[in-house]
N, C-alpha and C. Protein backbone atom coordinates (compact mmCIF):
# COMPACT_ATOMS: atom_id res chain seq x y z
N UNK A 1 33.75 -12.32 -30.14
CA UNK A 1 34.52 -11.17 -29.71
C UNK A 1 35.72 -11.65 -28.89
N UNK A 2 36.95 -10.80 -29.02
CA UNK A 2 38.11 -11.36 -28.60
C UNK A 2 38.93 -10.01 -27.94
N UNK A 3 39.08 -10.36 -26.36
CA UNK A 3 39.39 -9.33 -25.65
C UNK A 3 40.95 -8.98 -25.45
N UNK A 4 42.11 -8.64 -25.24
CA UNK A 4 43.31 -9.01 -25.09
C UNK A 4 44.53 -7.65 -25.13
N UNK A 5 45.06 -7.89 -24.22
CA UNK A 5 46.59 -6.68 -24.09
C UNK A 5 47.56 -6.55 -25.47
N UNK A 6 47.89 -5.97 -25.61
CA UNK A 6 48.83 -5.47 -27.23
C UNK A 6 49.74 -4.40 -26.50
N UNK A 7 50.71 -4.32 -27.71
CA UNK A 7 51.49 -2.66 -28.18
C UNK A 7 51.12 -2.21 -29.36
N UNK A 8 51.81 -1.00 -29.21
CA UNK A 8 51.78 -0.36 -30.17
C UNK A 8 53.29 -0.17 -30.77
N UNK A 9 53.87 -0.70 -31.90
CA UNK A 9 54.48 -0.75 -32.51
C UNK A 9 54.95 0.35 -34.02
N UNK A 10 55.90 0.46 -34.33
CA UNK A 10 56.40 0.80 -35.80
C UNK A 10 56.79 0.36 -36.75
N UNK A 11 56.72 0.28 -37.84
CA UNK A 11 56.86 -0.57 -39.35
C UNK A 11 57.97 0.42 -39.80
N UNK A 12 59.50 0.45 -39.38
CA UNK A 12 60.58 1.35 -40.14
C UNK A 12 60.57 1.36 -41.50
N UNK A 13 60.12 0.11 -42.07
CA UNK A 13 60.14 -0.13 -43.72
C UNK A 13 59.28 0.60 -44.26
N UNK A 14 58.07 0.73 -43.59
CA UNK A 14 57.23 1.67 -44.03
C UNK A 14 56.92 3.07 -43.30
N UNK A 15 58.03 3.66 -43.50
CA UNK A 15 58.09 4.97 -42.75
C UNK A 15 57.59 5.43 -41.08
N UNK A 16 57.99 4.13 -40.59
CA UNK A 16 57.04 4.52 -39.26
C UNK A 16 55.40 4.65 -39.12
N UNK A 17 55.33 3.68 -39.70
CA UNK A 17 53.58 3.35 -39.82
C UNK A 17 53.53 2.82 -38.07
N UNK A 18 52.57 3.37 -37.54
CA UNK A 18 52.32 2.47 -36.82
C UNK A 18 51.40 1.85 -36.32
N UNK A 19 51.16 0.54 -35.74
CA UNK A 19 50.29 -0.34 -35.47
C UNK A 19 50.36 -1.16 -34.59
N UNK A 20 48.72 -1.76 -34.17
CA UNK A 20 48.83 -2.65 -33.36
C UNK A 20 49.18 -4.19 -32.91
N UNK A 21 50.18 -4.59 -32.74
CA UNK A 21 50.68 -6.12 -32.76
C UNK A 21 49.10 -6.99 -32.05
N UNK A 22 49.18 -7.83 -33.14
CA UNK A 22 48.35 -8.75 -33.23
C UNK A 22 48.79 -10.36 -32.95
N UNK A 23 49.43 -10.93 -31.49
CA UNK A 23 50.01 -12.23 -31.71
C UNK A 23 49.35 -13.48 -32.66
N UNK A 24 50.25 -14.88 -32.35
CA UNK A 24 49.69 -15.48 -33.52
C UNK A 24 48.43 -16.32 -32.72
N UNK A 25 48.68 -16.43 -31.50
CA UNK A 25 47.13 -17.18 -30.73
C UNK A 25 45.59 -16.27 -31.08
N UNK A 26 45.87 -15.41 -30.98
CA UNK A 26 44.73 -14.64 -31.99
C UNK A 26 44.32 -14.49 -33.31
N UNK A 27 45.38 -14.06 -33.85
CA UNK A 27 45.10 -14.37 -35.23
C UNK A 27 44.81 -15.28 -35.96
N UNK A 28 44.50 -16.49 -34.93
CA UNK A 28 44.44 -18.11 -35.33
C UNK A 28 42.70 -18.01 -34.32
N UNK A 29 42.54 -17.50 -33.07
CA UNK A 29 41.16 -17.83 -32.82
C UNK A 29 40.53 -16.86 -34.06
N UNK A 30 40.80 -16.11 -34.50
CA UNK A 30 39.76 -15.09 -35.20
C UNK A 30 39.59 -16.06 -36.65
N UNK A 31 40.47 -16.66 -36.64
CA UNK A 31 40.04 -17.68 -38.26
C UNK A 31 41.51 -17.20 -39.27
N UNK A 32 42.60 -16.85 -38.76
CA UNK A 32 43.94 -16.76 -39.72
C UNK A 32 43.15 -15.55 -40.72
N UNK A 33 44.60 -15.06 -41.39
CA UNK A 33 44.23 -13.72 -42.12
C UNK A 33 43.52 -13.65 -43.24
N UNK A 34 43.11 -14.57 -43.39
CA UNK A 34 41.46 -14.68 -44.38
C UNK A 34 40.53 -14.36 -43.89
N UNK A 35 40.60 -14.31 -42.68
CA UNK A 35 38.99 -14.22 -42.02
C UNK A 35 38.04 -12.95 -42.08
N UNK A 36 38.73 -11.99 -43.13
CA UNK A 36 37.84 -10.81 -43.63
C UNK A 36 37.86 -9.80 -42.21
N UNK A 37 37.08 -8.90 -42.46
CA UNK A 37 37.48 -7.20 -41.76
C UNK A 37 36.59 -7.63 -40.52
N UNK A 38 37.00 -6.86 -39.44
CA UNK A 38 36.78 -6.47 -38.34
C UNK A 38 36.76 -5.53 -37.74
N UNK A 39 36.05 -5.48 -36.39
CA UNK A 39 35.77 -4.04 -36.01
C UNK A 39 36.69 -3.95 -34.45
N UNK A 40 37.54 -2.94 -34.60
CA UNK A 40 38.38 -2.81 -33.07
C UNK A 40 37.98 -1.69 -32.62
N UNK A 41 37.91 -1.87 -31.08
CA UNK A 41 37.83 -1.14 -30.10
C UNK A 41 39.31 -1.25 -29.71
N UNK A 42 39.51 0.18 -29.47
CA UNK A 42 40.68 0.37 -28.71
C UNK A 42 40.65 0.93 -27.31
N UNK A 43 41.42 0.48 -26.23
CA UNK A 43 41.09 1.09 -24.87
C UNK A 43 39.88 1.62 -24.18
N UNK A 44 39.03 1.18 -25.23
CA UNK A 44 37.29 1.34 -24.73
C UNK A 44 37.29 3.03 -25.09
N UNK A 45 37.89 3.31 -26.30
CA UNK A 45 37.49 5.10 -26.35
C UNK A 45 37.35 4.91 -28.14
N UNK A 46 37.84 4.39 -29.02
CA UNK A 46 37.70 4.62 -30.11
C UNK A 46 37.56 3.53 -30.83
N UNK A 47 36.30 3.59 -31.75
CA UNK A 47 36.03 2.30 -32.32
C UNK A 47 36.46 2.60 -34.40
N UNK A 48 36.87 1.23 -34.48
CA UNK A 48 36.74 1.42 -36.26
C UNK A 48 36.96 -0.04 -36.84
N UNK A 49 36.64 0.09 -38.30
CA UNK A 49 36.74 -0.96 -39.05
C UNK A 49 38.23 -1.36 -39.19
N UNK A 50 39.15 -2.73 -39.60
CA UNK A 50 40.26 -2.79 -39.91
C UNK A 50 40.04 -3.92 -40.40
N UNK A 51 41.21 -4.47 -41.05
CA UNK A 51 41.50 -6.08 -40.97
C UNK A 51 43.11 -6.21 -41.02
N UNK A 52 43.41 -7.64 -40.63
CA UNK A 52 44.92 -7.92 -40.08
C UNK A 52 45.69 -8.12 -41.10
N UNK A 53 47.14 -7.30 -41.14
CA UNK A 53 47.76 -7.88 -42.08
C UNK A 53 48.89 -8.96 -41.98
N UNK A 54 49.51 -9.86 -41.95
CA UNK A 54 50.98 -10.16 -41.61
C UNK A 54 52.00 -9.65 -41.23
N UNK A 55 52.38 -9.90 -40.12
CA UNK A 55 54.42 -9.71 -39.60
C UNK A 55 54.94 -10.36 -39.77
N UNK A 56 54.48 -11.86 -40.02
CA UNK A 56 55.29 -12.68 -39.96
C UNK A 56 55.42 -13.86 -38.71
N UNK A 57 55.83 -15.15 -39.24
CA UNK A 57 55.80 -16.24 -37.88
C UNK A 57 54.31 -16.20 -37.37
N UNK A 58 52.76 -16.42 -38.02
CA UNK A 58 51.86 -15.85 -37.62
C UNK A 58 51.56 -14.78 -36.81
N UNK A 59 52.37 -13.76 -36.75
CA UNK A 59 51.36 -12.87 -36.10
C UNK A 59 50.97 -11.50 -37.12
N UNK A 60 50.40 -10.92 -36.55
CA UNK A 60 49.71 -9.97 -37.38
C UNK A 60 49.56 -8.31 -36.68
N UNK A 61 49.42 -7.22 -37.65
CA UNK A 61 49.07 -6.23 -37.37
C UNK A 61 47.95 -5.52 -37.79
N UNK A 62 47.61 -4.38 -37.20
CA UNK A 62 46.45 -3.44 -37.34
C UNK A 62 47.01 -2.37 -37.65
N UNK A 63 47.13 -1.52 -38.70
CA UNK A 63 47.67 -0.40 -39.09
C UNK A 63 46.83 0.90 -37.84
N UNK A 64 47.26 1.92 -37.40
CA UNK A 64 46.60 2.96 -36.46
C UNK A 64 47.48 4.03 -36.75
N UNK A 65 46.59 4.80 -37.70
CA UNK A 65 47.28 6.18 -38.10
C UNK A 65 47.22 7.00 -36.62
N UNK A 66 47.78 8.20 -37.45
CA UNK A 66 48.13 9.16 -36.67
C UNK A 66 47.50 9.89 -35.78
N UNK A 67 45.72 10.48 -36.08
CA UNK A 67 44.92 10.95 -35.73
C UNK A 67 44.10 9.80 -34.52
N UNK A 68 43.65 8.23 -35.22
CA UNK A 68 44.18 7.48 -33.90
C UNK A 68 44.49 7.44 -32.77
N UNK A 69 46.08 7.53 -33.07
CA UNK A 69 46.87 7.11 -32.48
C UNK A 69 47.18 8.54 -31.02
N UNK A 70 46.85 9.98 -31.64
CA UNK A 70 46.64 11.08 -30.95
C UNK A 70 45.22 10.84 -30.06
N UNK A 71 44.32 10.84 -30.58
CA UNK A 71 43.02 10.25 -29.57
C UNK A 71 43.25 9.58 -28.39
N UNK A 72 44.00 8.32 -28.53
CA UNK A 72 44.51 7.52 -27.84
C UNK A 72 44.98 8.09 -26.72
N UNK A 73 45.89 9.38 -27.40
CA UNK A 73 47.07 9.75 -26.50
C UNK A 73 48.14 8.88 -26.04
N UNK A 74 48.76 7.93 -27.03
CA UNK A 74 49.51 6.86 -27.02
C UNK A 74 50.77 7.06 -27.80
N UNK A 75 51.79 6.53 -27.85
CA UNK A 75 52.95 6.27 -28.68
C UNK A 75 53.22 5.18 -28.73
N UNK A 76 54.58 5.09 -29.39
CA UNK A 76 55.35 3.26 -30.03
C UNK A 76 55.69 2.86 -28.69
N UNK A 77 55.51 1.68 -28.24
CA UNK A 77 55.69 0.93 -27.29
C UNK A 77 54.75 0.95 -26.01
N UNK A 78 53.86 1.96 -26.17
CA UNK A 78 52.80 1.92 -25.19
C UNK A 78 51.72 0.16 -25.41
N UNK A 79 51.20 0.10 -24.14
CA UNK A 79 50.43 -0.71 -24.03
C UNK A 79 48.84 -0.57 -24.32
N UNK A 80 48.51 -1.51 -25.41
CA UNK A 80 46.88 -0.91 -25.26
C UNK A 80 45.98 -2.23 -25.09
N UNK A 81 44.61 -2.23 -24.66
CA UNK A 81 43.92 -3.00 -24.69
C UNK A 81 42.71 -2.90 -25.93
N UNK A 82 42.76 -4.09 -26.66
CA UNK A 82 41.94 -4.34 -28.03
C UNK A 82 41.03 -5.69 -28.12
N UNK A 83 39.53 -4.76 -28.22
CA UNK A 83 38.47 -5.98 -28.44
C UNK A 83 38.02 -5.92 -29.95
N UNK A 84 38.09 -7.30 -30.10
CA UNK A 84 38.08 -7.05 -32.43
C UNK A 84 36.81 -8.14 -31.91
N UNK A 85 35.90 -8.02 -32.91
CA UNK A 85 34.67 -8.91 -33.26
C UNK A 85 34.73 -8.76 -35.08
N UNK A 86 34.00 -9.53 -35.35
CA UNK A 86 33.65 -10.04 -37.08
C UNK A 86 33.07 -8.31 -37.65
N UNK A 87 33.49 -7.90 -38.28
CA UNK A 87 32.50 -7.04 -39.04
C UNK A 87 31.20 -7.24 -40.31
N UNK A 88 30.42 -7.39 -39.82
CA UNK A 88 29.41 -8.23 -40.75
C UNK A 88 28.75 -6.75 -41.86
N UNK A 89 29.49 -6.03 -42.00
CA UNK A 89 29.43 -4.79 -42.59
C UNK A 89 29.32 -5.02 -44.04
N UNK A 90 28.53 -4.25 -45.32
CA UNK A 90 28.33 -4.87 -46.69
C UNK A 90 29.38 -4.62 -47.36
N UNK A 91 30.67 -3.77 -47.09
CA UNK A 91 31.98 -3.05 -47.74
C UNK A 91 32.96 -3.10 -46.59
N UNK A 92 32.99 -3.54 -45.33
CA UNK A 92 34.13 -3.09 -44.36
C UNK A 92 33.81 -2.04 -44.02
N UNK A 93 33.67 -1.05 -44.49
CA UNK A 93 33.62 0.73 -44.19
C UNK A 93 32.48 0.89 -44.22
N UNK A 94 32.30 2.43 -43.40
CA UNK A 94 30.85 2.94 -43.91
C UNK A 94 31.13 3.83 -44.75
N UNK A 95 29.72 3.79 -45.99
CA UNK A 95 30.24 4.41 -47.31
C UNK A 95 29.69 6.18 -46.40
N UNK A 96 30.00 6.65 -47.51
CA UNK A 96 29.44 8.37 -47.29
C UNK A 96 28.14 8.29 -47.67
N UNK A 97 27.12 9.47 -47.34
CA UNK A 97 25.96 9.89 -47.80
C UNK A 97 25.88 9.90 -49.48
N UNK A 98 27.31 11.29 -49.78
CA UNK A 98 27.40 11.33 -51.32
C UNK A 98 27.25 9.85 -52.15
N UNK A 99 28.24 9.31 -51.66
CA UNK A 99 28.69 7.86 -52.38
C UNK A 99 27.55 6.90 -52.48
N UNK A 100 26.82 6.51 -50.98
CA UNK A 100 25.64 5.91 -51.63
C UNK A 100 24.87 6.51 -52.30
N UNK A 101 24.29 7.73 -51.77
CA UNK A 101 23.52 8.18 -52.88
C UNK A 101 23.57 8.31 -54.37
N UNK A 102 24.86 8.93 -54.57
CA UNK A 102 25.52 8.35 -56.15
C UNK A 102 24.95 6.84 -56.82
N UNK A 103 24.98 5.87 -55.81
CA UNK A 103 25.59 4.82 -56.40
C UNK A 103 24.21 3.91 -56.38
N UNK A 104 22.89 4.78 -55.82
CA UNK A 104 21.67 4.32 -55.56
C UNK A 104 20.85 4.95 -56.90
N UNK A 105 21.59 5.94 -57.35
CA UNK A 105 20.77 6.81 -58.47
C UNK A 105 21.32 6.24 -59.51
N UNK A 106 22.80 5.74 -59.68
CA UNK A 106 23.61 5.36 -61.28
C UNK A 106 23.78 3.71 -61.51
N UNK A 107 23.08 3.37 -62.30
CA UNK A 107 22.64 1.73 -62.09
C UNK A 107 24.02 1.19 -62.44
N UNK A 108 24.66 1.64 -62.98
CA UNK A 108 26.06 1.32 -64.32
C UNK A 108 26.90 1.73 -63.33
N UNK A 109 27.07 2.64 -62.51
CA UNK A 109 27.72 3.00 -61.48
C UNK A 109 27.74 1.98 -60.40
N UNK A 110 26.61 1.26 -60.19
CA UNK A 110 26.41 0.26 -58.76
C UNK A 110 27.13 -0.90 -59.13
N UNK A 111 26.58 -0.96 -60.53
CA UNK A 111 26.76 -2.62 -61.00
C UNK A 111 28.53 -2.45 -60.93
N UNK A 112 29.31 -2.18 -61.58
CA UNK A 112 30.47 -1.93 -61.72
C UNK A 112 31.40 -1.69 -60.43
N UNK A 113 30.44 -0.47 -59.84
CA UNK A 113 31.46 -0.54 -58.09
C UNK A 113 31.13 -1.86 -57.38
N UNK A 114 29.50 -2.72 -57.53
CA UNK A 114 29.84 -4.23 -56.72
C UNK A 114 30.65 -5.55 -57.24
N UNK A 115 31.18 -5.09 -58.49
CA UNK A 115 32.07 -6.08 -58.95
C UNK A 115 33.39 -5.79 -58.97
N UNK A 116 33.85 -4.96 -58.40
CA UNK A 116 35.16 -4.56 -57.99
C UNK A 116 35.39 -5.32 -57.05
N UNK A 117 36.72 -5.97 -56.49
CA UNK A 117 37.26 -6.60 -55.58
C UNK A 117 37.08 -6.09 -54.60
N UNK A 118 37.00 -6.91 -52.97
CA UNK A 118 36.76 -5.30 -51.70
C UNK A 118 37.53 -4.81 -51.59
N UNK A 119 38.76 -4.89 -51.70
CA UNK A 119 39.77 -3.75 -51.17
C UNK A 119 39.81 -2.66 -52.48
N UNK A 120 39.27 -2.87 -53.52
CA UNK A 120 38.96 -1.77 -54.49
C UNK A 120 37.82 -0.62 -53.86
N UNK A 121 36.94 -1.55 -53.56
CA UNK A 121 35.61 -1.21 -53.18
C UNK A 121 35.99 -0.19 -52.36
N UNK A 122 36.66 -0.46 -51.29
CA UNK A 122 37.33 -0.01 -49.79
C UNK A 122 38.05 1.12 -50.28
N UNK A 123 38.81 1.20 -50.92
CA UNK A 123 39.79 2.09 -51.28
C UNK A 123 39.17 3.67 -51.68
N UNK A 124 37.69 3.37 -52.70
CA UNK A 124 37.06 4.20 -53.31
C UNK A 124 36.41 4.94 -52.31
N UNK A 125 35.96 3.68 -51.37
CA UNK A 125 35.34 4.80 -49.97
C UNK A 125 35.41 5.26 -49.27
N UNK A 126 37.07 4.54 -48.96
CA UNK A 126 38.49 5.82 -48.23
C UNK A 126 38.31 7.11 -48.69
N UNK A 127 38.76 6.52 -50.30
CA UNK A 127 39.29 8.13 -51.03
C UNK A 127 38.20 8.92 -50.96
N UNK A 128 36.60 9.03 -50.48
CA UNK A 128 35.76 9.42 -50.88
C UNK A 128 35.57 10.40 -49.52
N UNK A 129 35.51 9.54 -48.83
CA UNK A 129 35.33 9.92 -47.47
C UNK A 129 36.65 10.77 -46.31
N UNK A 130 37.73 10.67 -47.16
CA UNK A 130 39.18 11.72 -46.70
C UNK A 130 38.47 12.81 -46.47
N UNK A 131 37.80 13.67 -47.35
CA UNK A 131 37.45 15.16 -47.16
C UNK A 131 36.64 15.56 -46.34
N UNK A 132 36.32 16.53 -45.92
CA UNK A 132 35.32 17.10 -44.89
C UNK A 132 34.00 17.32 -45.35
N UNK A 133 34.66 18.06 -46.33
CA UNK A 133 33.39 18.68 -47.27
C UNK A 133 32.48 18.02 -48.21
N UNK A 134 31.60 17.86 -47.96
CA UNK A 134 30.38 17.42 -48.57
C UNK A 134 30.69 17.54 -50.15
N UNK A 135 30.47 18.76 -50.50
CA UNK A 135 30.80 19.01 -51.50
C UNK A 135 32.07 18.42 -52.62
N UNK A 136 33.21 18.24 -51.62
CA UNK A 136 34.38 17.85 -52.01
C UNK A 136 34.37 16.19 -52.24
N UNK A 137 33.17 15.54 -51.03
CA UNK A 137 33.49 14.02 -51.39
C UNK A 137 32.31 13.46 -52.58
N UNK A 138 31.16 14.74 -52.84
CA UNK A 138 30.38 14.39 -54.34
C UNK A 138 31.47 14.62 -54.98
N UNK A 139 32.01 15.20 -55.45
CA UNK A 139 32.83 15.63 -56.38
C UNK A 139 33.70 14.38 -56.40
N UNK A 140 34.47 14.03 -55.72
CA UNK A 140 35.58 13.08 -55.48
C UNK A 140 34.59 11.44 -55.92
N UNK A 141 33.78 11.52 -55.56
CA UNK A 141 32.71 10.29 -55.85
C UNK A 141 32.04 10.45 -57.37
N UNK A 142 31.91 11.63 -57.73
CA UNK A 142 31.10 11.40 -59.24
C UNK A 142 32.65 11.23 -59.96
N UNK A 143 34.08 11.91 -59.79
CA UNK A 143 34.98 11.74 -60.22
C UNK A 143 35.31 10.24 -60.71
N UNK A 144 35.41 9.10 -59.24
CA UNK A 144 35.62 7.90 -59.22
C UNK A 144 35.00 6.97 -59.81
N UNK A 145 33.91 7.19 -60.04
CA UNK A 145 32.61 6.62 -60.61
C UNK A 145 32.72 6.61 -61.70
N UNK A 146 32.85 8.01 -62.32
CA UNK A 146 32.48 7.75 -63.91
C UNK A 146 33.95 7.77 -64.56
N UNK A 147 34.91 7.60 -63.71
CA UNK A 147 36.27 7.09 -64.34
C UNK A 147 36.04 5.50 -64.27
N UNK A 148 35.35 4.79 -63.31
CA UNK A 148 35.24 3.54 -63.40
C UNK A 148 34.38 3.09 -64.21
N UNK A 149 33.39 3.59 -65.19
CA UNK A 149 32.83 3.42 -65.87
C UNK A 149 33.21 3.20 -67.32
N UNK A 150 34.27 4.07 -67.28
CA UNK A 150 35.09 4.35 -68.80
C UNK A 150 36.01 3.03 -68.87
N UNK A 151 36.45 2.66 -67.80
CA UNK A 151 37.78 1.31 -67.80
C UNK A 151 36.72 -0.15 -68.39
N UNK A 152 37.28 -0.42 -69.33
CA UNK A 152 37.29 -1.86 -69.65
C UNK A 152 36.92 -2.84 -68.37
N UNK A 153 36.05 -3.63 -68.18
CA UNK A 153 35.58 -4.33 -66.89
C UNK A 153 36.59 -5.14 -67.34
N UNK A 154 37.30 -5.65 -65.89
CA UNK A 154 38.27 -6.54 -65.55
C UNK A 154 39.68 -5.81 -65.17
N UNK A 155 39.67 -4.85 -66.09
CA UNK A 155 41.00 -4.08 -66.39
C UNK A 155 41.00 -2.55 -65.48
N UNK A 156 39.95 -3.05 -64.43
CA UNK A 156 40.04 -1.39 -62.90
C UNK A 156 41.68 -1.88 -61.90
N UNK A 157 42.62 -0.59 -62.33
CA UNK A 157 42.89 -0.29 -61.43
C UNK A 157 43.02 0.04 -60.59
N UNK A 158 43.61 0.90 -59.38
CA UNK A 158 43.83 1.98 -58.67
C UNK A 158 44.12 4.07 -59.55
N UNK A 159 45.13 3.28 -60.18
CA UNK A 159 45.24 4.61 -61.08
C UNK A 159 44.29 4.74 -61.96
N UNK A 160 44.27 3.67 -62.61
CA UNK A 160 42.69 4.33 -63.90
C UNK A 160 41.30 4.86 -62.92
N UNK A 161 41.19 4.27 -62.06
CA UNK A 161 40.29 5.05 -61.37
C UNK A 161 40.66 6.26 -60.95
N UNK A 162 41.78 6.77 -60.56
CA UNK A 162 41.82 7.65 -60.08
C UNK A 162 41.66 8.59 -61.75
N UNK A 163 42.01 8.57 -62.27
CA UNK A 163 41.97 9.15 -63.57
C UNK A 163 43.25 9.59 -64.32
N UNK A 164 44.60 8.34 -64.05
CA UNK A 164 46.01 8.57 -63.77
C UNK A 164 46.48 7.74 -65.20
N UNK A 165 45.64 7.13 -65.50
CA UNK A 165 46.20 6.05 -67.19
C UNK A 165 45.71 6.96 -68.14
């Protein structure tokens, strides 16, 4: 576990994303940006999964949306304090109820979502887990599923999953 002062920053290129600066003395004790997902605490009030991406000159960022970033009660250039440890998690994320359960009942469904790359993996359990509604993230999960079923193994996109090819 790695304790340490930050900002909070903006990505103009990417519409004012903003995130947490990650220097490069850290991003080098944590094991450089290979070192797979992690779990941050922010200011000791809100915890979640992430992993670091590049700025550049080794250092790195933490993307912190909006809802976040309101919790916080923070803006761009505020100061925050961030403790990241290893996430020894089986996907990075936690899946939904729907989604495992889906994916515990459809054998062709499991096999196929654990051979997806993780940030595929990740992506599916984003998109799954956006909604509120129960209802809305079975739906959104039997959607994803049995579009990934139909794609040629090797050949899963983002869009063919979504059901966009």
């Amino acid at each position: 576990m790695i304790e340490f002062q930050s900002h909070i920053g903006s990505l103009d290129y990417l519409l004012g994303v903003n995130y947490i600066f990650i220097p490069s003395n850290i991003v080098q004790k944590l094991g450089g940006f290979k070192a797979g997902r992690l779990i941050c605490k922010a200011n000791n009030t809100i915890e979640f999964q992430c992993g670091i991406v590049s700025l550049g000159e080794g250092n790195g960022y933490i993307t912190l949306n909006k809802t976040r970033l309101k919790k916080l009660k923070l803006q761009t250039g505020d100061s925050i304090t961030i403790r990241l440890e290893k996430d020894n998690s089986e996907y990075g994320m936690e899946l939904s109820d729907e989604l495992k359960e889906l994916l515990s009942q459809d054998h062709e469904a499991n096999l196929r979502f654990n051979a997806l790359k993780p940030g595929m993996q990740r992506y599916i359990i984003f998109y799954v887990s956006q909604v509120k509604s129960p209802h809305l993230r079975l739906e959104r999960a039997l959607l994803l599923l049995n579009n990934l079923k139909q794609i040629p193994t090797g050949k899963e996109t983002f869009r063919a999953i979504l059901g966009k090819e």
